[in-house]
N, C-alpha and C. Protein backbone atom coordinates (compact mmCIF):
# COMPACT_ATOMS: atom_id res chain seq x y z
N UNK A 1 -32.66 -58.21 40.09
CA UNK A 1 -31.95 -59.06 39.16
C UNK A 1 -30.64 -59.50 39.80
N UNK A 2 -30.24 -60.77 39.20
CA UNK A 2 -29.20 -61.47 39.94
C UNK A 2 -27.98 -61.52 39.04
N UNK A 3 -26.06 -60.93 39.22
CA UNK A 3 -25.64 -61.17 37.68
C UNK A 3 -24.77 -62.52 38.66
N UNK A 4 -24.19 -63.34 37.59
CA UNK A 4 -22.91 -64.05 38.23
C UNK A 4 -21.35 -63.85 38.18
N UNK A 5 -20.70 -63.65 38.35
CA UNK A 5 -19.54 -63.13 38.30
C UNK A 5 -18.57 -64.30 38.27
N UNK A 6 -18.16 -64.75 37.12
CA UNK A 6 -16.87 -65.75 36.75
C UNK A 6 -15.63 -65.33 36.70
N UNK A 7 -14.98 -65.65 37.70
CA UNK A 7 -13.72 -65.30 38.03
C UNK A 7 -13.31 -65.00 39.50
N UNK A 8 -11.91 -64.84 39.12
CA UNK A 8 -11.48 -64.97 40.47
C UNK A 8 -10.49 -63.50 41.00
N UNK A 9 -10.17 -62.40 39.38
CA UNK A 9 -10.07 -61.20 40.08
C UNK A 9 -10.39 -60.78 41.09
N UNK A 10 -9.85 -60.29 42.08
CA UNK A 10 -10.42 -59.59 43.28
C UNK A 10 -10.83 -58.10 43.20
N UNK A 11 -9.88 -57.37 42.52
CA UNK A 11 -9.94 -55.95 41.33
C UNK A 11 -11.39 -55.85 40.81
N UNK A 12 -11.56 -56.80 39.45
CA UNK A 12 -12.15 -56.41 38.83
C UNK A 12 -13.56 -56.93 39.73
N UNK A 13 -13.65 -57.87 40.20
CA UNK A 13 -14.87 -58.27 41.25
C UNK A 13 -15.27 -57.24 41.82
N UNK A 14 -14.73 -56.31 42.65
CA UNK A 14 -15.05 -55.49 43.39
C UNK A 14 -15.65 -54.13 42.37
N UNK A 15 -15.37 -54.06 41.09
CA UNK A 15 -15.48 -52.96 40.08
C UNK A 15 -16.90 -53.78 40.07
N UNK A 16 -16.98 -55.01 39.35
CA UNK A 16 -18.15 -55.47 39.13
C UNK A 16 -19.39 -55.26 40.23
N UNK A 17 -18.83 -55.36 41.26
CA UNK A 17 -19.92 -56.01 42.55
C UNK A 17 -20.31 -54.35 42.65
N UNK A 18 -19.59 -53.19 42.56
CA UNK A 18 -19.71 -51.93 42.57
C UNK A 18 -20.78 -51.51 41.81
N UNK A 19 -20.97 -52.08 40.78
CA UNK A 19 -21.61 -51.63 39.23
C UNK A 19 -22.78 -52.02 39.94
N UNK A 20 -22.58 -53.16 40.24
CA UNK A 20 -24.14 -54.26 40.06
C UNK A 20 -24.77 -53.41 41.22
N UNK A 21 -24.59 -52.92 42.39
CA UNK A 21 -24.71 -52.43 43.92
C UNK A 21 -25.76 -51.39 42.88
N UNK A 22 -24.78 -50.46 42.23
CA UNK A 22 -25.89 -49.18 42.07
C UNK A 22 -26.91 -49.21 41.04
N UNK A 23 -26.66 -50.56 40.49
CA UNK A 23 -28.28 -50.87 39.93
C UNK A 23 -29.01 -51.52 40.14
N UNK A 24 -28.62 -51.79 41.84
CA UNK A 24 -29.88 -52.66 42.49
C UNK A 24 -29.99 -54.50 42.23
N UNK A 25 -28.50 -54.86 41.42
CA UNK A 25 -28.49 -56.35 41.20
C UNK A 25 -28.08 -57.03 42.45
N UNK A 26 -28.18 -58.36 42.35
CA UNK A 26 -27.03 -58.75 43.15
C UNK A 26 -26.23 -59.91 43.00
N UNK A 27 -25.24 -59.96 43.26
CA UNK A 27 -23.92 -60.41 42.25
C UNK A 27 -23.58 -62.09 43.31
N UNK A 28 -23.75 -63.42 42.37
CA UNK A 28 -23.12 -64.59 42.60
C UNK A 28 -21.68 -64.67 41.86
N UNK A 29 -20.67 -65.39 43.09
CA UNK A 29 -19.09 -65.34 42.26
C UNK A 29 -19.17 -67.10 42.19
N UNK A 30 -18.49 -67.32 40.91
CA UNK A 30 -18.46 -68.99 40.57
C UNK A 30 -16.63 -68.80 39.97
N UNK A 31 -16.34 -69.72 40.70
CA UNK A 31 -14.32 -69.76 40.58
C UNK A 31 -14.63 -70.60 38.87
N UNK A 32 -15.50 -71.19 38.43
CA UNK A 32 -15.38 -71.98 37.58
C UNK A 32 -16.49 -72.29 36.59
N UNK A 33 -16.65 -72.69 34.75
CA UNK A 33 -17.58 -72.60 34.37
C UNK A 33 -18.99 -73.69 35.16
N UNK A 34 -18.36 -74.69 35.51
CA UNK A 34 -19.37 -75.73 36.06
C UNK A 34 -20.26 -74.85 37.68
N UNK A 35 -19.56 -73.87 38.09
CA UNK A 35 -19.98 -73.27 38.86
C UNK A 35 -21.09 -71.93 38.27
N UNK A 36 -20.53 -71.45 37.20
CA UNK A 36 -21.07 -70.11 36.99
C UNK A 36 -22.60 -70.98 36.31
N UNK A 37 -22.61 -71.76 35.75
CA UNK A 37 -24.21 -72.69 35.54
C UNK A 37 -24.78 -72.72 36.33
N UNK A 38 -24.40 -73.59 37.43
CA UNK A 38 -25.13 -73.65 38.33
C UNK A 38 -25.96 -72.64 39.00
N UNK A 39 -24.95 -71.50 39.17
CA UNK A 39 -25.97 -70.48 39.99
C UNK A 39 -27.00 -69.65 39.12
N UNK A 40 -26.47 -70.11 37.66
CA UNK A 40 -27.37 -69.63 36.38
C UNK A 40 -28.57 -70.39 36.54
N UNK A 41 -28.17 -71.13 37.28
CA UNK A 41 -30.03 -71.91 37.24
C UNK A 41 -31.25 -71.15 37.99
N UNK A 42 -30.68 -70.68 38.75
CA UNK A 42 -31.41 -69.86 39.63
C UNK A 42 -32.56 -68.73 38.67
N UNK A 43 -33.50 -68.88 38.31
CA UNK A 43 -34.49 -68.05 37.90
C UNK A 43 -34.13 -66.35 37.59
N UNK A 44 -33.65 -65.62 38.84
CA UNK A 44 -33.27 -64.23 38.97
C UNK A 44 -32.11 -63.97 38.04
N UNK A 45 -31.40 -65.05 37.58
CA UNK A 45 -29.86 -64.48 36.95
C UNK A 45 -30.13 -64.53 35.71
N UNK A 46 -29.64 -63.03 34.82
CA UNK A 46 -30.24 -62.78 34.07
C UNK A 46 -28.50 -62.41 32.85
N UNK A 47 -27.56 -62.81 33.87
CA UNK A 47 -26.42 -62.34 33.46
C UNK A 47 -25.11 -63.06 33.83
N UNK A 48 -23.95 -63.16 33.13
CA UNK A 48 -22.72 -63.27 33.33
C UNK A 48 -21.98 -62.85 33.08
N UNK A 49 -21.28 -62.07 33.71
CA UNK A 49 -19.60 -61.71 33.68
C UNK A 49 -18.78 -62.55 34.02
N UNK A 50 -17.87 -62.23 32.86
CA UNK A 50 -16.80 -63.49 32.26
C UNK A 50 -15.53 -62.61 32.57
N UNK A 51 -14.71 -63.14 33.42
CA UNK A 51 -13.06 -62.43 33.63
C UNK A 51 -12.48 -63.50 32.59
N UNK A 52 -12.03 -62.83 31.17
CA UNK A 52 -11.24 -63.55 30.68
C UNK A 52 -9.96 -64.04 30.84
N UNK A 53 -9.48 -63.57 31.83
CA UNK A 53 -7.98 -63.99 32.33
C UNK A 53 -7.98 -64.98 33.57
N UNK A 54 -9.53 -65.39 33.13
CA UNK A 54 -9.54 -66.79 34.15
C UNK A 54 -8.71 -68.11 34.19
N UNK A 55 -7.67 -68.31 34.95
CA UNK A 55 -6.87 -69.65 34.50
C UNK A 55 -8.07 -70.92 34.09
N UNK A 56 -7.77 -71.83 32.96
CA UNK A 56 -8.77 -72.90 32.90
C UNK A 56 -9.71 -72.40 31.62
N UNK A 57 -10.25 -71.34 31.56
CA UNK A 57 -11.21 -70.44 30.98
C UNK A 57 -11.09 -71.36 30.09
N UNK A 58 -12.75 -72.54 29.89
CA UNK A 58 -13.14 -72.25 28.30
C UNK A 58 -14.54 -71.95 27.91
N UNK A 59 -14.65 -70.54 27.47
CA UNK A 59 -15.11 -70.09 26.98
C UNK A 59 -16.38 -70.61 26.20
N UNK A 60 -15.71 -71.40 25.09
CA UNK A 60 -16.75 -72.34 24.65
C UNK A 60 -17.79 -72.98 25.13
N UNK A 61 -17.35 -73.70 26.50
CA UNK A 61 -17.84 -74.86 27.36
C UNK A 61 -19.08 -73.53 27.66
N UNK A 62 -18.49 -72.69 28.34
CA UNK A 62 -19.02 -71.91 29.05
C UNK A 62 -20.55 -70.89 28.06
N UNK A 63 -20.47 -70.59 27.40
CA UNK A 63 -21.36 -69.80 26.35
C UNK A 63 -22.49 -71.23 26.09
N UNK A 64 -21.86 -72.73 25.46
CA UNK A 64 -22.50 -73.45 25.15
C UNK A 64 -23.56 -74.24 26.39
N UNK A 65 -23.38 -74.28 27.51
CA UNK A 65 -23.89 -74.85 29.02
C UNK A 65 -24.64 -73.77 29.37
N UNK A 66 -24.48 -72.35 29.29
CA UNK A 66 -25.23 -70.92 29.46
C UNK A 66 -26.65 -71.35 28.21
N UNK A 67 -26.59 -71.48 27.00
CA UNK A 67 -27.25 -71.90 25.89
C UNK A 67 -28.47 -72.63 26.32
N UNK A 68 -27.90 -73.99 26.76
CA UNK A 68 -28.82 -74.98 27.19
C UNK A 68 -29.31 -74.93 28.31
N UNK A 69 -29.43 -73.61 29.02
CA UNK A 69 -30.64 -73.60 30.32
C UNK A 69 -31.50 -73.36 29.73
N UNK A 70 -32.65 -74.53 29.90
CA UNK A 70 -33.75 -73.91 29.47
C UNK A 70 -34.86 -72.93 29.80
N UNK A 71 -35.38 -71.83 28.94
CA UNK A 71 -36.14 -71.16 29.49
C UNK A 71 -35.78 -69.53 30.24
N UNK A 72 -34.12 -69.92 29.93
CA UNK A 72 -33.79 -69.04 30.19
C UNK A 72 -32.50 -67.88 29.46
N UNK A 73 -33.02 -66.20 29.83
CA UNK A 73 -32.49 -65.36 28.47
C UNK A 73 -31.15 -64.89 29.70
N UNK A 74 -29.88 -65.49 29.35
CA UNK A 74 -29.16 -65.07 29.94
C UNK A 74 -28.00 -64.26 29.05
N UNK A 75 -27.19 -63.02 29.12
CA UNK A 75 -26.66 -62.35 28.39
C UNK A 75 -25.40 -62.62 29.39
N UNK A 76 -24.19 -63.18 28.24
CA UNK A 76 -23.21 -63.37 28.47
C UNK A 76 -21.97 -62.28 28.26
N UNK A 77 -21.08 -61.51 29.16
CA UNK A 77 -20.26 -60.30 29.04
C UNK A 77 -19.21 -60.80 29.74
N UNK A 78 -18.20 -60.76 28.92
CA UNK A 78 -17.00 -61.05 28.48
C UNK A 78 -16.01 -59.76 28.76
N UNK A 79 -15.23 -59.80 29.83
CA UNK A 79 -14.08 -58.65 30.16
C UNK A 79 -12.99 -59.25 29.72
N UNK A 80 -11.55 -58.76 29.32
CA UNK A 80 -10.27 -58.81 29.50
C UNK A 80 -9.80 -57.55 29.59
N UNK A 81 -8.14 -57.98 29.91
CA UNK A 81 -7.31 -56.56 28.59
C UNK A 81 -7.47 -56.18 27.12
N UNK A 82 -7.24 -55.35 26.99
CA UNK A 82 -6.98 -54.91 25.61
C UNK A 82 -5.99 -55.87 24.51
N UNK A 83 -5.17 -55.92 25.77
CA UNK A 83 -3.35 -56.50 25.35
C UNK A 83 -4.02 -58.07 24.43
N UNK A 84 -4.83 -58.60 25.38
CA UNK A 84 -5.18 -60.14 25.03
C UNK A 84 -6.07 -60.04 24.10
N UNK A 85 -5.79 -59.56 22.35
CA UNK A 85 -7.08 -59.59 21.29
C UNK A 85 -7.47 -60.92 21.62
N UNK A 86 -6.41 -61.80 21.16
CA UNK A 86 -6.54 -63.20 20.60
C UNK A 86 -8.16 -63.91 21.76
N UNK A 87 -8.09 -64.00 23.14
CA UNK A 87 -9.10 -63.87 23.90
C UNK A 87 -10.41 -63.43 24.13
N UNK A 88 -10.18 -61.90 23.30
CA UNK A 88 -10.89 -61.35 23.35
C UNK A 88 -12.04 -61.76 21.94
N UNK A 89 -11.09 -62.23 20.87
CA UNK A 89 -11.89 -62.91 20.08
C UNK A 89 -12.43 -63.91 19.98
N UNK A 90 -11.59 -64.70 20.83
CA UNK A 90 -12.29 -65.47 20.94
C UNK A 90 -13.81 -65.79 21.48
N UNK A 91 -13.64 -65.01 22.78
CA UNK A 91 -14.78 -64.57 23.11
C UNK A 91 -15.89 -64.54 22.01
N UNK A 92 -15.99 -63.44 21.31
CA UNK A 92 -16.77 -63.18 20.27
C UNK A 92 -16.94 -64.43 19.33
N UNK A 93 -16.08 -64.87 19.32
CA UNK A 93 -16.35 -65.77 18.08
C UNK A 93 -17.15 -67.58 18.93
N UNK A 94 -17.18 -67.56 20.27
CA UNK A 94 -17.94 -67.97 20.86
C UNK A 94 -19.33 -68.26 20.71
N UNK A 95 -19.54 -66.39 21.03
CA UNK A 95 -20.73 -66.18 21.16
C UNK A 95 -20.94 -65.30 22.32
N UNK A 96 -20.29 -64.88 22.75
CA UNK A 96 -20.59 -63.80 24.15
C UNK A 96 -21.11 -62.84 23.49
N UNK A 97 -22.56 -62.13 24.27
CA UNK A 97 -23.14 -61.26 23.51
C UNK A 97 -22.67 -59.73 23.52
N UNK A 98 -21.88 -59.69 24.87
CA UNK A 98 -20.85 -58.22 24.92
C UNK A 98 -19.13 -58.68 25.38
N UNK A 99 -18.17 -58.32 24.12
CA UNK A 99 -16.77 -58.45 24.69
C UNK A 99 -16.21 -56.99 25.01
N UNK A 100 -15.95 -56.59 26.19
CA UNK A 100 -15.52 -55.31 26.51
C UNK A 100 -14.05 -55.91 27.05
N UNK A 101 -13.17 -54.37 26.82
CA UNK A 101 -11.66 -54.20 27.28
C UNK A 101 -12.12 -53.96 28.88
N UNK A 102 -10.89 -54.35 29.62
CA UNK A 102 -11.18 -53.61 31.09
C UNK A 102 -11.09 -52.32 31.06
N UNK A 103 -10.47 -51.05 30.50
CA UNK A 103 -10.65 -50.58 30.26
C UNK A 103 -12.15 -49.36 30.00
N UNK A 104 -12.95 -50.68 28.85
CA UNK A 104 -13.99 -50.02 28.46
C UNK A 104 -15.46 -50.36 30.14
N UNK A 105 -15.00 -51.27 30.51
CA UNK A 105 -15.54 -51.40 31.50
C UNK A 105 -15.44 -50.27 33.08
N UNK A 106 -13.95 -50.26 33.06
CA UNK A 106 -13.78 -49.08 34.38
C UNK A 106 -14.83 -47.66 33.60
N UNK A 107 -15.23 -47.42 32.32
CA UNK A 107 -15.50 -46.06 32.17
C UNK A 107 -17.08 -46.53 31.91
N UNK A 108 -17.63 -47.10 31.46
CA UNK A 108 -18.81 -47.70 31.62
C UNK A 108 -19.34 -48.26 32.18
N UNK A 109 -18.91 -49.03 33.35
CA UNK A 109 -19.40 -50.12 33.99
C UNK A 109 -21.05 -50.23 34.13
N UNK A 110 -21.63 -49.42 34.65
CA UNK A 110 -22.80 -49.16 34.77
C UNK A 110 -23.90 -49.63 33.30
N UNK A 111 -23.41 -48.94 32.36
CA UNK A 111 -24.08 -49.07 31.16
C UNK A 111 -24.02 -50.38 30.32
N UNK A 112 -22.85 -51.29 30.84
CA UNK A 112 -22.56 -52.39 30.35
C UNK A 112 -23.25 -53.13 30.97
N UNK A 113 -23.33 -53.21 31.98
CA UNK A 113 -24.47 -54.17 33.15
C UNK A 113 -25.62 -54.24 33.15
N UNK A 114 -26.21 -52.56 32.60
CA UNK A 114 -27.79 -51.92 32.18
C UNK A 114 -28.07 -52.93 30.92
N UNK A 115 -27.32 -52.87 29.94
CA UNK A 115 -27.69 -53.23 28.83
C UNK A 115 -27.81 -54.58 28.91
């Protein structure tokens, strides 16, 4: 399985690319939503991770362009801080199907990626 990784953290990339390693995924990085589609087209990608502290980030654009691939079940996961609710709800109120704290991610990572 293939996830994509939106954003441009270098931190949390490397947490991510870590996660994905020990469950055998393997991880595309897109600086941007018109990017993170694209590599969503690809058949194998079954996933996105969303750095919400992406400068530009919209969210919206991004959940709704994920939507319209057709044919395809892609599960959208949504990181920030804690600090940033307002983001973080947004997220949710999007439509991202998992919004995790960074936080909840450094102690789960694995299980968040599984699911």
């Amino acid at each position: 399985m293939k996830l994509v990784f939106l954003g441009r953290d270098l931190m949390l990339s490397s947490r991510v690319e870590g996660a994905a390693q020990n469950l055998g995924f393997s991880v595309s990085h897109a600086a941007d939503v018109a990017g993170a589609i694209t590599a969503l087209s690809n058949d194998e990608c079954r996933l996105v991770f969303v750095d919400l502290q992406l400068p530009g980030l919209d969210i919206v654009a991004l959940v709704e362009g994920v939507r319209k691939i057709e044919d395809a079940e892609v599960l959208i996961v949504a990181c920030g801080p804690h600090v940033h609710e307002q983001r973080l709800n947004e997220a949710r109120q999007a439509g991202c199907d998992r919004v995790v704290t960074r936080g909840q991610f450094d102690r789960d990572a694995n299980s968040i990626l599984q699911a």
